[in-house]
C-alpha atoms as a PDB file:
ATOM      1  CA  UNK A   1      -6.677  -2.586   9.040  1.00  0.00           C
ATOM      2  CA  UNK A   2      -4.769   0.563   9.495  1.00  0.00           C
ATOM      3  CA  UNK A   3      -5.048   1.612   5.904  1.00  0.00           C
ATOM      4  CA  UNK A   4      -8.683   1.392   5.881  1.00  0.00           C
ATOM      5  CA  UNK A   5      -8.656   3.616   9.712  1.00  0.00           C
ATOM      6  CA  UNK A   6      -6.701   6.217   7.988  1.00  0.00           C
ATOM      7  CA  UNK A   7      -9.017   6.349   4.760  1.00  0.00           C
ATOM      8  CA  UNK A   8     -11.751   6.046   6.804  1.00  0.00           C
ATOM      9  CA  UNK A   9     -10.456   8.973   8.667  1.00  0.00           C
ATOM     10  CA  UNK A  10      -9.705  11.209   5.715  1.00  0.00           C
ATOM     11  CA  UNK A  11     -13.100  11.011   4.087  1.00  0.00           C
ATOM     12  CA  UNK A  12     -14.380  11.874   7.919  1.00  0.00           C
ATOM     13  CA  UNK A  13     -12.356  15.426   7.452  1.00  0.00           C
ATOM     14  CA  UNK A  14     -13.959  15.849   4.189  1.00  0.00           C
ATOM     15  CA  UNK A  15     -11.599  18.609   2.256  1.00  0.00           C
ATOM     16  CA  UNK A  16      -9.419  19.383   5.236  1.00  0.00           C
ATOM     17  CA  UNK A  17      -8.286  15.382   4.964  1.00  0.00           C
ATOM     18  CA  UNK A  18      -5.990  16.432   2.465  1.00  0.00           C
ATOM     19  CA  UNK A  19      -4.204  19.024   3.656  1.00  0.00           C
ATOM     20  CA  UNK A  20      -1.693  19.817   5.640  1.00  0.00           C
ATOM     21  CA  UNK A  21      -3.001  21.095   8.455  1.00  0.00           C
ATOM     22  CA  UNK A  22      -4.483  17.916   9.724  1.00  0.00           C
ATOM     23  CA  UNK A  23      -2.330  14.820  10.039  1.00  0.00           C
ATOM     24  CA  UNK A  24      -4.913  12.551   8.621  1.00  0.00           C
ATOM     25  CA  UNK A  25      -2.925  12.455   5.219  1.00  0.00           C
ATOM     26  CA  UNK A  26       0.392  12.318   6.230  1.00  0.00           C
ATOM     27  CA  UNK A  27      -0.626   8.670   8.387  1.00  0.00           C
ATOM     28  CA  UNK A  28      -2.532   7.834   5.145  1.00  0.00           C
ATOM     29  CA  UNK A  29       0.519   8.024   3.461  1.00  0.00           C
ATOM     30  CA  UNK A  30       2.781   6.092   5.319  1.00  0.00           C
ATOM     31  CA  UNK A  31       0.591   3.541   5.625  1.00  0.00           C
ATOM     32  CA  UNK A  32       0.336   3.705   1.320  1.00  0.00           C
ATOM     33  CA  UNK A  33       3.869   3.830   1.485  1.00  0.00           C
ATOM     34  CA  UNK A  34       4.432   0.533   3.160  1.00  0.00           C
ATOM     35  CA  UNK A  35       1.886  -1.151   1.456  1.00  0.00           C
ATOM     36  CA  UNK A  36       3.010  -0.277  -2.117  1.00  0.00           C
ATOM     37  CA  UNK A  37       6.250  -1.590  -0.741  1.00  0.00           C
ATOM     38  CA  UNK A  38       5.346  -4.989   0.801  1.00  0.00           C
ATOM     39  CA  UNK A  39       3.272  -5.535  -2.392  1.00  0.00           C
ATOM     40  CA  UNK A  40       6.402  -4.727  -4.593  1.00  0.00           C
ATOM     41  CA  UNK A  41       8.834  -7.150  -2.490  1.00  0.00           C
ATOM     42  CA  UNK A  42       5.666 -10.020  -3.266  1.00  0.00           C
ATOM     43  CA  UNK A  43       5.752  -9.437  -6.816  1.00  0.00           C
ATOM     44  CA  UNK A  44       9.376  -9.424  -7.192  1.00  0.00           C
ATOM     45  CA  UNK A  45       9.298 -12.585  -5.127  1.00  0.00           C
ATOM     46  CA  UNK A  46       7.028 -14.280  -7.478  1.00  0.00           C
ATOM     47  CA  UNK A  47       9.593 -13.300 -10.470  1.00  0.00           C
ATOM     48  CA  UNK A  48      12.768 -14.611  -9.167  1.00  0.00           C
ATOM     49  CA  UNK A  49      11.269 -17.821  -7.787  1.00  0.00           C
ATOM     50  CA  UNK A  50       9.959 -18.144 -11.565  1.00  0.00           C
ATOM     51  CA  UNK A  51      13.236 -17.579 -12.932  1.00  0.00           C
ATOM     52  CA  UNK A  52      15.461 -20.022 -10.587  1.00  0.00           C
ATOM     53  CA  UNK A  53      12.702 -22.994 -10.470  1.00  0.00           C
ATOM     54  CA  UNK A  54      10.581 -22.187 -13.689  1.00  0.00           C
ATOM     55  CA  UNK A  55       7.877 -22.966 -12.195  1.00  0.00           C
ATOM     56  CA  UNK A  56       5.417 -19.844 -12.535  1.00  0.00           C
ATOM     57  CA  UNK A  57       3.444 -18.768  -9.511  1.00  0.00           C
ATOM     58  CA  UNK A  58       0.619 -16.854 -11.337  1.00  0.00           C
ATOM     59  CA  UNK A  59      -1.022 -17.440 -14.471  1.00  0.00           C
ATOM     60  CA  UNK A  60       0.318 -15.887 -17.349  1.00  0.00           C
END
C-alpha cells in the first residue's frame, strides 16, 4: 500500500516528482528497493526448495 502512496504521490508532483528537490522519489525508491528485494528472497526460495525436494513450485 505504500508503494502505490508514493507513486501516487509522484505523478501528483508531475515533473518535480522526479527530482531532487522534492522527497517524493527518494520514498518511492526505498519502497522499490524493498520490494525488488522481498520479491528476489521469494524467487530464490522457490529455487532451493526445488532443488532439495524436487518438487517444483511453479510451472515450468
Amino acid at each position: 500500500k505504500a508503494l502505490a502512496i508514493a507513486r501516487e504521490a509522484r505523478d501528483m508532483h508531475g515533473g518535480n516528482g522526479i527530482v531532487d528537490e522534492y522527497h517524493v522519489i527518494r520514498h518511492m525508491m526505498n519502497l522499490e528497493t524493498v520490494n525488488t528485494y522481498e520479491g528476489t528472497h521469494d524467487v530464490h526460495a522457490l529455487i532451493l526448495g526445488r532443488a532439495i525436494t524436487g518438487i517444483a513450485a511453479f510451472a515450468n
